[in-house]
PDB file of N, CA and C in Angstrom:
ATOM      1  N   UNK A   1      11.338   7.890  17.739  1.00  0.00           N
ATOM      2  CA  UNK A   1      10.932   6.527  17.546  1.00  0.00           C
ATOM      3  C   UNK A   1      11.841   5.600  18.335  1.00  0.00           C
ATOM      4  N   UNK A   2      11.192   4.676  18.586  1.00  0.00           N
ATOM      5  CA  UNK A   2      12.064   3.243  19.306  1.00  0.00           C
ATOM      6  C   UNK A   2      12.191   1.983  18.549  1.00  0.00           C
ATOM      7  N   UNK A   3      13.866   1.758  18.492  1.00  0.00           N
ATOM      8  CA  UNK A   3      14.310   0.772  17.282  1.00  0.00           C
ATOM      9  C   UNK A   3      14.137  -0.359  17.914  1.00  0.00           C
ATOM     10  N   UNK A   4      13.725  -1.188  17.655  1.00  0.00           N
ATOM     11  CA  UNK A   4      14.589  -2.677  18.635  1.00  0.00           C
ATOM     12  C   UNK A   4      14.739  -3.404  17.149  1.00  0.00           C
ATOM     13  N   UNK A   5      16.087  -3.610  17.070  1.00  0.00           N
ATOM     14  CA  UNK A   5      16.710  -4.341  15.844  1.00  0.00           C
ATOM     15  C   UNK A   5      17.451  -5.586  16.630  1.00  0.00           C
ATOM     16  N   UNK A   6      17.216  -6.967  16.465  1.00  0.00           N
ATOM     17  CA  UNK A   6      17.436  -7.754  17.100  1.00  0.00           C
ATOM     18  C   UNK A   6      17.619  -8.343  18.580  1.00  0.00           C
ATOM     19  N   UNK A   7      18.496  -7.775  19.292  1.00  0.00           N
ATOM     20  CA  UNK A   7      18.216  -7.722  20.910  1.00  0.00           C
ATOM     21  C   UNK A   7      18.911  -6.524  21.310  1.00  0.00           C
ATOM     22  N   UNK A   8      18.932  -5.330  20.348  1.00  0.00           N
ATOM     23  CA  UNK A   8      19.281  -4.071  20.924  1.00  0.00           C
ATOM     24  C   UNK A   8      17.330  -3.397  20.746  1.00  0.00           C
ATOM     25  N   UNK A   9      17.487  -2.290  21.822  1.00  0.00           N
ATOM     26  CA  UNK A   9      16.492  -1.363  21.542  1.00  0.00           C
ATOM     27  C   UNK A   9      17.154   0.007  21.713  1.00  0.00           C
ATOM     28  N   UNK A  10      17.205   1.311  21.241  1.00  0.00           N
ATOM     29  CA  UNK A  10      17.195   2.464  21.400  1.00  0.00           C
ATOM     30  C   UNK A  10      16.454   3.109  20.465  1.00  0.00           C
ATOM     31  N   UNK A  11      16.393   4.230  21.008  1.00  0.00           N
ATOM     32  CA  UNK A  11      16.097   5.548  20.844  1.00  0.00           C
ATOM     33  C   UNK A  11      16.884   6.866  19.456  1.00  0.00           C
ATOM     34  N   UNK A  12      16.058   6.848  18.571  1.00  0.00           N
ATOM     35  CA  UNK A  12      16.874   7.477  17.070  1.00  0.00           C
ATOM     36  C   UNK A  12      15.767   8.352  16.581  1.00  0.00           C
ATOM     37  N   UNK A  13      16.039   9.496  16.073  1.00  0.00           N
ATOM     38  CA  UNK A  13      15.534  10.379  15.155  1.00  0.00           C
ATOM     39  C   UNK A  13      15.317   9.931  13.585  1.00  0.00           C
ATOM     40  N   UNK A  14      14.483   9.506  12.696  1.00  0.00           N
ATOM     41  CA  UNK A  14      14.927   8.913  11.380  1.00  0.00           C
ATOM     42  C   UNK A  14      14.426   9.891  10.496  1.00  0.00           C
ATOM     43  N   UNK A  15      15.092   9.481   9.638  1.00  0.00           N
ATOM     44  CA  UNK A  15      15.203  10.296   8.438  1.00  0.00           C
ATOM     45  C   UNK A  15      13.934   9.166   7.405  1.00  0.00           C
ATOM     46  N   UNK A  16      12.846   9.294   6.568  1.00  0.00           N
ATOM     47  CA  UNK A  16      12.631   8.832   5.893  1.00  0.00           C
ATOM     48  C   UNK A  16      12.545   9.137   4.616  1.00  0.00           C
ATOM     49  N   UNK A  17      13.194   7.529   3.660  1.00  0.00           N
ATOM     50  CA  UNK A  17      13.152   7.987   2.513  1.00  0.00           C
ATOM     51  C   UNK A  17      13.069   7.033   1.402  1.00  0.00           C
ATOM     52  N   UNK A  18      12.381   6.959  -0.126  1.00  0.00           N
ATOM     53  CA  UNK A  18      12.264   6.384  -1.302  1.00  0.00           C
ATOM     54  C   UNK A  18      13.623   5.442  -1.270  1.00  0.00           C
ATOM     55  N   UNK A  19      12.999   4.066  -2.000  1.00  0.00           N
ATOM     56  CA  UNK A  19      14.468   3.372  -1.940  1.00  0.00           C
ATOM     57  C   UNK A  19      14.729   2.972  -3.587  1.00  0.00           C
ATOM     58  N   UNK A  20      15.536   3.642  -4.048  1.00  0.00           N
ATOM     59  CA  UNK A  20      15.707   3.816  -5.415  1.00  0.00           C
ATOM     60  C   UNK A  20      17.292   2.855  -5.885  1.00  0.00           C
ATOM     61  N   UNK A  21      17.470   2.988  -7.471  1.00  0.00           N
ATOM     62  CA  UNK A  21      18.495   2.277  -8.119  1.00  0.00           C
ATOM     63  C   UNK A  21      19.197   3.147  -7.554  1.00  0.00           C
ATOM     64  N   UNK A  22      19.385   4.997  -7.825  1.00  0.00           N
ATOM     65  CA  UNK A  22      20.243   5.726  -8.285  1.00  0.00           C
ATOM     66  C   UNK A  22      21.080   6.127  -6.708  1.00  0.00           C
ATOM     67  N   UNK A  23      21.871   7.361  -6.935  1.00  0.00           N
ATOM     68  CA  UNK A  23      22.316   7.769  -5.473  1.00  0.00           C
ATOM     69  C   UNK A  23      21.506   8.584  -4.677  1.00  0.00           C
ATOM     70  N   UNK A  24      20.938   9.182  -5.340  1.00  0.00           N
ATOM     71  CA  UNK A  24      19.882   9.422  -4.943  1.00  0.00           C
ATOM     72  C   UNK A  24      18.521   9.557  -4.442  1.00  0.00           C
ATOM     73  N   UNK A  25      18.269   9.982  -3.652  1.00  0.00           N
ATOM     74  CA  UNK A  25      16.786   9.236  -2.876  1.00  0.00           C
ATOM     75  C   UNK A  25      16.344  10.141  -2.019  1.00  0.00           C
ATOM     76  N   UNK A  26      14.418  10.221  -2.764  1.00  0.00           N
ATOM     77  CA  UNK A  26      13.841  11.347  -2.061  1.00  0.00           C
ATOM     78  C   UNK A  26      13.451  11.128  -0.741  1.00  0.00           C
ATOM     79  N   UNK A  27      13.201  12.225  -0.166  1.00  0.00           N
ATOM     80  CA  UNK A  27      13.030  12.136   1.365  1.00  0.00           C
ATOM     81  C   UNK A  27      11.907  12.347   1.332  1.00  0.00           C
ATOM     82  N   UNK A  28      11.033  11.384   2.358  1.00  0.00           N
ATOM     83  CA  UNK A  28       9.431  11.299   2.621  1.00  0.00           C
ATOM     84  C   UNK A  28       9.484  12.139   4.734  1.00  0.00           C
ATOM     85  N   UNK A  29       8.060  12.709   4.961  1.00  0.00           N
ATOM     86  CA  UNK A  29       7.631  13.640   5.859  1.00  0.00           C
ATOM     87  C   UNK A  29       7.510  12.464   6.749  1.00  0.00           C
ATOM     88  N   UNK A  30       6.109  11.457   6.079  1.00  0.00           N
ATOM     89  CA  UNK A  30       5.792  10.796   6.842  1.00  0.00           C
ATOM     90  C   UNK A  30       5.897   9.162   6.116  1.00  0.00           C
ATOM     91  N   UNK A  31       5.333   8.483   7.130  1.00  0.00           N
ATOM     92  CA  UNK A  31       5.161   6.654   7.038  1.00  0.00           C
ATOM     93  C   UNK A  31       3.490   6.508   6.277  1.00  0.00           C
ATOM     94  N   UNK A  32       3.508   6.167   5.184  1.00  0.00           N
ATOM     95  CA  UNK A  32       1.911   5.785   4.667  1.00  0.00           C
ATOM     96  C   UNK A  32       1.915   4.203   4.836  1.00  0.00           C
ATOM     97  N   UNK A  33       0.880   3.996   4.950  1.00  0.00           N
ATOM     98  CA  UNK A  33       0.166   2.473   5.146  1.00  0.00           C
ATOM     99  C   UNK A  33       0.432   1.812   4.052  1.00  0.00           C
ATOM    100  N   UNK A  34       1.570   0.736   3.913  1.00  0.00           N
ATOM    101  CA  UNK A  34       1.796  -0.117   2.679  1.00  0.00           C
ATOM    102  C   UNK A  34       2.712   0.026   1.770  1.00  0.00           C
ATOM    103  N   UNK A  35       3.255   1.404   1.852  1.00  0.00           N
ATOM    104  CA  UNK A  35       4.076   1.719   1.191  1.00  0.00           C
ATOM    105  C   UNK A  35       5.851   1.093   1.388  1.00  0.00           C
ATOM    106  N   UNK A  36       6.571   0.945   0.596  1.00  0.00           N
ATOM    107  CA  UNK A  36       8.373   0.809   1.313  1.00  0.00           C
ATOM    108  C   UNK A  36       8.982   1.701   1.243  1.00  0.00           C
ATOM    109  N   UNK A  37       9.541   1.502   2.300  1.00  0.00           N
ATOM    110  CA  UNK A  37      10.189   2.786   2.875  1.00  0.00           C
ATOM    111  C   UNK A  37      12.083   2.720   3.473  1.00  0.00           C
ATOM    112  N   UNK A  38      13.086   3.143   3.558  1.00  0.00           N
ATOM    113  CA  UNK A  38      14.435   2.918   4.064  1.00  0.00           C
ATOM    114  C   UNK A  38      14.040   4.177   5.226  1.00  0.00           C
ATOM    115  N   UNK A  39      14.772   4.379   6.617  1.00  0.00           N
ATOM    116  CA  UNK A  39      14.614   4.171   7.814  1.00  0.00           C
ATOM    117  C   UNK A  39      15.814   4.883   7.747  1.00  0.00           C
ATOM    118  N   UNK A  40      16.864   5.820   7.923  1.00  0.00           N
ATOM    119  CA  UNK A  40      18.396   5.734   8.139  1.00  0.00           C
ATOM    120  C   UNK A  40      18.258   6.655   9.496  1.00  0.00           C
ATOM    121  N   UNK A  41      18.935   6.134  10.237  1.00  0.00           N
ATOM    122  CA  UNK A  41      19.311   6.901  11.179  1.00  0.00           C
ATOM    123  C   UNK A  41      20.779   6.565  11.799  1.00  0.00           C
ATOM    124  N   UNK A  42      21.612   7.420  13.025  1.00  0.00           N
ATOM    125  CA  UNK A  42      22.281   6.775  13.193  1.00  0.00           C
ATOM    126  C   UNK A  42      22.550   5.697  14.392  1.00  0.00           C
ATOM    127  N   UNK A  43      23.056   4.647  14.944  1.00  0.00           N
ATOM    128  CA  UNK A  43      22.759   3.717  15.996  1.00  0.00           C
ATOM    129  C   UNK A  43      23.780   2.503  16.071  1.00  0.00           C
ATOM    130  N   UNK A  44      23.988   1.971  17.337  1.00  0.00           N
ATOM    131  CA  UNK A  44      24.707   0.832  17.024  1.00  0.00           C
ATOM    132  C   UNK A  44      25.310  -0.144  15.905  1.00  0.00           C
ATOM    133  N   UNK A  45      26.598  -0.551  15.654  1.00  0.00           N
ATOM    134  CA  UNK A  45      26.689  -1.577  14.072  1.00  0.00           C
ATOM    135  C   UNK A  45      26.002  -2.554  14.175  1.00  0.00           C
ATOM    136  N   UNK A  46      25.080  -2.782  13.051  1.00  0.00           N
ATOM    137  CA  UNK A  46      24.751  -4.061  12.932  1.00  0.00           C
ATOM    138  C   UNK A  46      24.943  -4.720  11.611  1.00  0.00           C
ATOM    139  N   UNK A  47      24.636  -5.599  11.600  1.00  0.00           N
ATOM    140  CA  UNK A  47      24.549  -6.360  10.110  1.00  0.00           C
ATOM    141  C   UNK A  47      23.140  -7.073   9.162  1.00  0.00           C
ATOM    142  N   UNK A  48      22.684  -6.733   7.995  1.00  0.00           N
ATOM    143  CA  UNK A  48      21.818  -7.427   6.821  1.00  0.00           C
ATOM    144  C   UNK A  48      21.160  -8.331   7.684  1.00  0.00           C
ATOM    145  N   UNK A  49      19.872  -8.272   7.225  1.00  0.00           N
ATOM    146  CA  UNK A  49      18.963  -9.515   7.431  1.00  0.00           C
ATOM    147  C   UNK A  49      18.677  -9.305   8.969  1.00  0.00           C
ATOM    148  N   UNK A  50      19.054  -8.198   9.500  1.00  0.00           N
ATOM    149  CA  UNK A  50      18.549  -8.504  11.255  1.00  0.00           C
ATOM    150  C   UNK A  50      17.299  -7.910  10.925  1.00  0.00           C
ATOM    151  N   UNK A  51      16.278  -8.376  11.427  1.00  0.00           N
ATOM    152  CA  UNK A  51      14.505  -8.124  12.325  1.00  0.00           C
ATOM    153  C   UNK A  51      14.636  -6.997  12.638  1.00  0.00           C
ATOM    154  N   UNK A  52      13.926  -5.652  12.572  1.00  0.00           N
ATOM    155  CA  UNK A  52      13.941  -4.706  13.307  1.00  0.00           C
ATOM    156  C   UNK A  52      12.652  -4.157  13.068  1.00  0.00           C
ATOM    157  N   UNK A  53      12.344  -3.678  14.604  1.00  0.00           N
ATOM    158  CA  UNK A  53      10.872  -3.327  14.396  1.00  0.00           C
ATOM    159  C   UNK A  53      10.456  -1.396  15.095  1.00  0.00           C
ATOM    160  N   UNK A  54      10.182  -0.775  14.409  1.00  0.00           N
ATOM    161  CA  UNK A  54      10.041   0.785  15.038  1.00  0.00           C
ATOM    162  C   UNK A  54       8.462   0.529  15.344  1.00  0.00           C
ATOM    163  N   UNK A  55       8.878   1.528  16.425  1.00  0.00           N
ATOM    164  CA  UNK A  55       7.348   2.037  17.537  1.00  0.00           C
ATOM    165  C   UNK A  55       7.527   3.096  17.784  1.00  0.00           C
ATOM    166  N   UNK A  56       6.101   3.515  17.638  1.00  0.00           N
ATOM    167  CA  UNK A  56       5.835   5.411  18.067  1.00  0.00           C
ATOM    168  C   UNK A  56       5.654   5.180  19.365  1.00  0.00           C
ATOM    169  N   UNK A  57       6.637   6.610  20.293  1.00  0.00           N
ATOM    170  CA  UNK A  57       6.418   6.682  21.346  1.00  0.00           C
ATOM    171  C   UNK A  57       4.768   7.266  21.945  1.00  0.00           C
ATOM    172  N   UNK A  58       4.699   6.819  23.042  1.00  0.00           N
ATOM    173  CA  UNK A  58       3.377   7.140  24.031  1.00  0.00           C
ATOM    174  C   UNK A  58       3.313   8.806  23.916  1.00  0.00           C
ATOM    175  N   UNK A  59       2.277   9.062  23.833  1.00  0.00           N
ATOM    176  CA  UNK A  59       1.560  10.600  24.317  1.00  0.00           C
ATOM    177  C   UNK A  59       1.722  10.840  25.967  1.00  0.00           C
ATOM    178  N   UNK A  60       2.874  11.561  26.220  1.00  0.00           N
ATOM    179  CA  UNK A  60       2.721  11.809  28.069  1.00  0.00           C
ATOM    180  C   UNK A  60       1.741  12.454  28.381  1.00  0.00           C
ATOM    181  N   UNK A  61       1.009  13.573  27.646  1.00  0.00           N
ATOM    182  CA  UNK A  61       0.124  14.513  27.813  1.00  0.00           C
ATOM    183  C   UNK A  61      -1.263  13.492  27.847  1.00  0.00           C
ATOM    184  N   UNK A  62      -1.404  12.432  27.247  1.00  0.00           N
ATOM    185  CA  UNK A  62      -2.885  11.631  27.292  1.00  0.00           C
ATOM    186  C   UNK A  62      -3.078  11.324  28.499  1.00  0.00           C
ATOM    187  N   UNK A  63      -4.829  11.143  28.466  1.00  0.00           N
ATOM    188  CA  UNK A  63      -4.723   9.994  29.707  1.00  0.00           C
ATOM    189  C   UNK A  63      -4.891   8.919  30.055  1.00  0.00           C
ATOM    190  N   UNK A  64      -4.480   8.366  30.952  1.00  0.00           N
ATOM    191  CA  UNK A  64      -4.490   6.676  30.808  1.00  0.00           C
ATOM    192  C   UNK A  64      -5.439   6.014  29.876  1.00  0.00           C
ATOM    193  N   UNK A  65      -4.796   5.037  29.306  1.00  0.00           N
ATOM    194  CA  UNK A  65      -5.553   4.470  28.471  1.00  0.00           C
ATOM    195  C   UNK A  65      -4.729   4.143  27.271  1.00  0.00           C
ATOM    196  N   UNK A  66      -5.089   3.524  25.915  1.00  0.00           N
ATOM    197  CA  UNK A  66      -4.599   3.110  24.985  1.00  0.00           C
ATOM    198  C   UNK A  66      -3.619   4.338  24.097  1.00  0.00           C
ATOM    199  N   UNK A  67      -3.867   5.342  24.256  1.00  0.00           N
ATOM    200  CA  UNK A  67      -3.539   6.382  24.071  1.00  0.00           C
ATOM    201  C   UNK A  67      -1.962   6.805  24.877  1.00  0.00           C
ATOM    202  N   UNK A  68      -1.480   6.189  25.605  1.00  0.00           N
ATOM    203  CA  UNK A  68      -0.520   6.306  26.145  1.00  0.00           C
ATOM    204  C   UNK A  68       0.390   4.529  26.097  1.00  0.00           C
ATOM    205  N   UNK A  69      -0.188   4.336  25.428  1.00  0.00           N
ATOM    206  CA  UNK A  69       0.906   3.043  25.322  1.00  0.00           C
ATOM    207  C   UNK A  69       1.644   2.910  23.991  1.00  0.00           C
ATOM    208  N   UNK A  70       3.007   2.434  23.811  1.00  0.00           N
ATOM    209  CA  UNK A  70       3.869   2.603  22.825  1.00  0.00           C
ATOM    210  C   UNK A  70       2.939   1.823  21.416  1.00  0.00           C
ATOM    211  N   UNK A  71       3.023   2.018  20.471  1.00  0.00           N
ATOM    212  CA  UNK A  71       2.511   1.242  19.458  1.00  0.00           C
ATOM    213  C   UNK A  71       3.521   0.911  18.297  1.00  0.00           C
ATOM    214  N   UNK A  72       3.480  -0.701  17.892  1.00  0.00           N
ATOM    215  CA  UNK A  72       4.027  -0.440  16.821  1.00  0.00           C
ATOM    216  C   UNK A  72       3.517   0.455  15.399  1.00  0.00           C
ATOM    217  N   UNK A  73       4.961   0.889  14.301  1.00  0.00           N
ATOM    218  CA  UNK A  73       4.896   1.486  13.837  1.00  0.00           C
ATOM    219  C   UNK A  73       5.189   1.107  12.395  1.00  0.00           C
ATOM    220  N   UNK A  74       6.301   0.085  12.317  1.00  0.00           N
ATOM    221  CA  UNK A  74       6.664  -0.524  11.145  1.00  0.00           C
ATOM    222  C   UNK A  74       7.360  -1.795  11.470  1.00  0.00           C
ATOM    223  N   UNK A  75       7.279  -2.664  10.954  1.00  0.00           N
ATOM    224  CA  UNK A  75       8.215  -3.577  11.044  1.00  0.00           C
ATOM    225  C   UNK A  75       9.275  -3.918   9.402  1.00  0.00           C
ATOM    226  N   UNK A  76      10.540  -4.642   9.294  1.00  0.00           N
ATOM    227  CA  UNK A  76      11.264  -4.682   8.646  1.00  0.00           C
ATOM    228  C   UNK A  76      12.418  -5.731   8.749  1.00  0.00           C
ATOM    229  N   UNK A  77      13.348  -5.377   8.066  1.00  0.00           N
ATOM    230  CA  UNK A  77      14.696  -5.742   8.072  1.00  0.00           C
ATOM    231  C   UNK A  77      15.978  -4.780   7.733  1.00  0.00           C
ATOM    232  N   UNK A  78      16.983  -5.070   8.286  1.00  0.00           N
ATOM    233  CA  UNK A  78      18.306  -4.005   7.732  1.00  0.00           C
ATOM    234  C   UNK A  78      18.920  -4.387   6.662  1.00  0.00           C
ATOM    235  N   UNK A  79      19.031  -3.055   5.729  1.00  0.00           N
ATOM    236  CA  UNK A  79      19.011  -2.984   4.473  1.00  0.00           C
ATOM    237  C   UNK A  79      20.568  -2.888   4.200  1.00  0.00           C
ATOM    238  N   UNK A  80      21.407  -1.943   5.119  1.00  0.00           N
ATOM    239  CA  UNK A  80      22.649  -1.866   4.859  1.00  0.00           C
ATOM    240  C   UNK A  80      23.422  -1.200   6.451  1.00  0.00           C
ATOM    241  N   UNK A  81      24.658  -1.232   5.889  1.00  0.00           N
ATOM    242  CA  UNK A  81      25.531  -0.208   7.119  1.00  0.00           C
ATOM    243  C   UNK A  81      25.952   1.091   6.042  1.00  0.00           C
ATOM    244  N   UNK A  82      25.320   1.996   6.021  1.00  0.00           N
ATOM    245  CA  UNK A  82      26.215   2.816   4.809  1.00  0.00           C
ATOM    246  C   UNK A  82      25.624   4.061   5.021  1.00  0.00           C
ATOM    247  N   UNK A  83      27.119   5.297   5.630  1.00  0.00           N
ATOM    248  CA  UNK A  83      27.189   6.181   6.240  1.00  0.00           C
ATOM    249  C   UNK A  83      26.615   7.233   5.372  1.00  0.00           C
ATOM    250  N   UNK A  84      26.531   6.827   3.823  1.00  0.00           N
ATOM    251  CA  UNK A  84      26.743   8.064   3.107  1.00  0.00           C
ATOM    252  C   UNK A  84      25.176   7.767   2.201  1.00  0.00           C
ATOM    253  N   UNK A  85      23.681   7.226   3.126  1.00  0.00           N
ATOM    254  CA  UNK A  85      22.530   7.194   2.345  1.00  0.00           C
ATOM    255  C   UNK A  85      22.454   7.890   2.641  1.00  0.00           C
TER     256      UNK A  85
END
């Protein structure tokens, strides 16, 4: 996936998962439509309240056409800096 969280963009593997009271928190496969979701991966420091928006990368194997262009995927905000979700 591709992060762009305020005026950074890269490139991160995420982990998704339930955002609960406890320390604990189950891990989801995929992104469902509507649902909330926490995002952790690891990436540049940032800080609370920044904009950040993930996009699924393009299909190289498609062919031209809509099918090969990046799409967004979720949009949000940052929830925390904390190494140990």
């Amino acid at each position: 996936m591709k992060t762009r969280a305020g005026l950074r963009t890269f490139s991160a593997k995420a982990v998704l998962s339930q955002n609960g009271r406890a320390d604990k928190h189950k891990m989801e496969r995929f992104m469902r439509a509507g649902d909330y979701m926490i995002v952790s991966c690891y990436g540049p420091i940032m800080y609370p309240q920044l904009p950040v928006l993930l996009f699924k990368a393009a299909d190289p194997q498609a062919p031209l056409g809509p099918a090969r262009r990046t799409r967004l995927a979720a949009v949000g905000s940052l929830h925390s800096a904390n190494p140990d979700r």
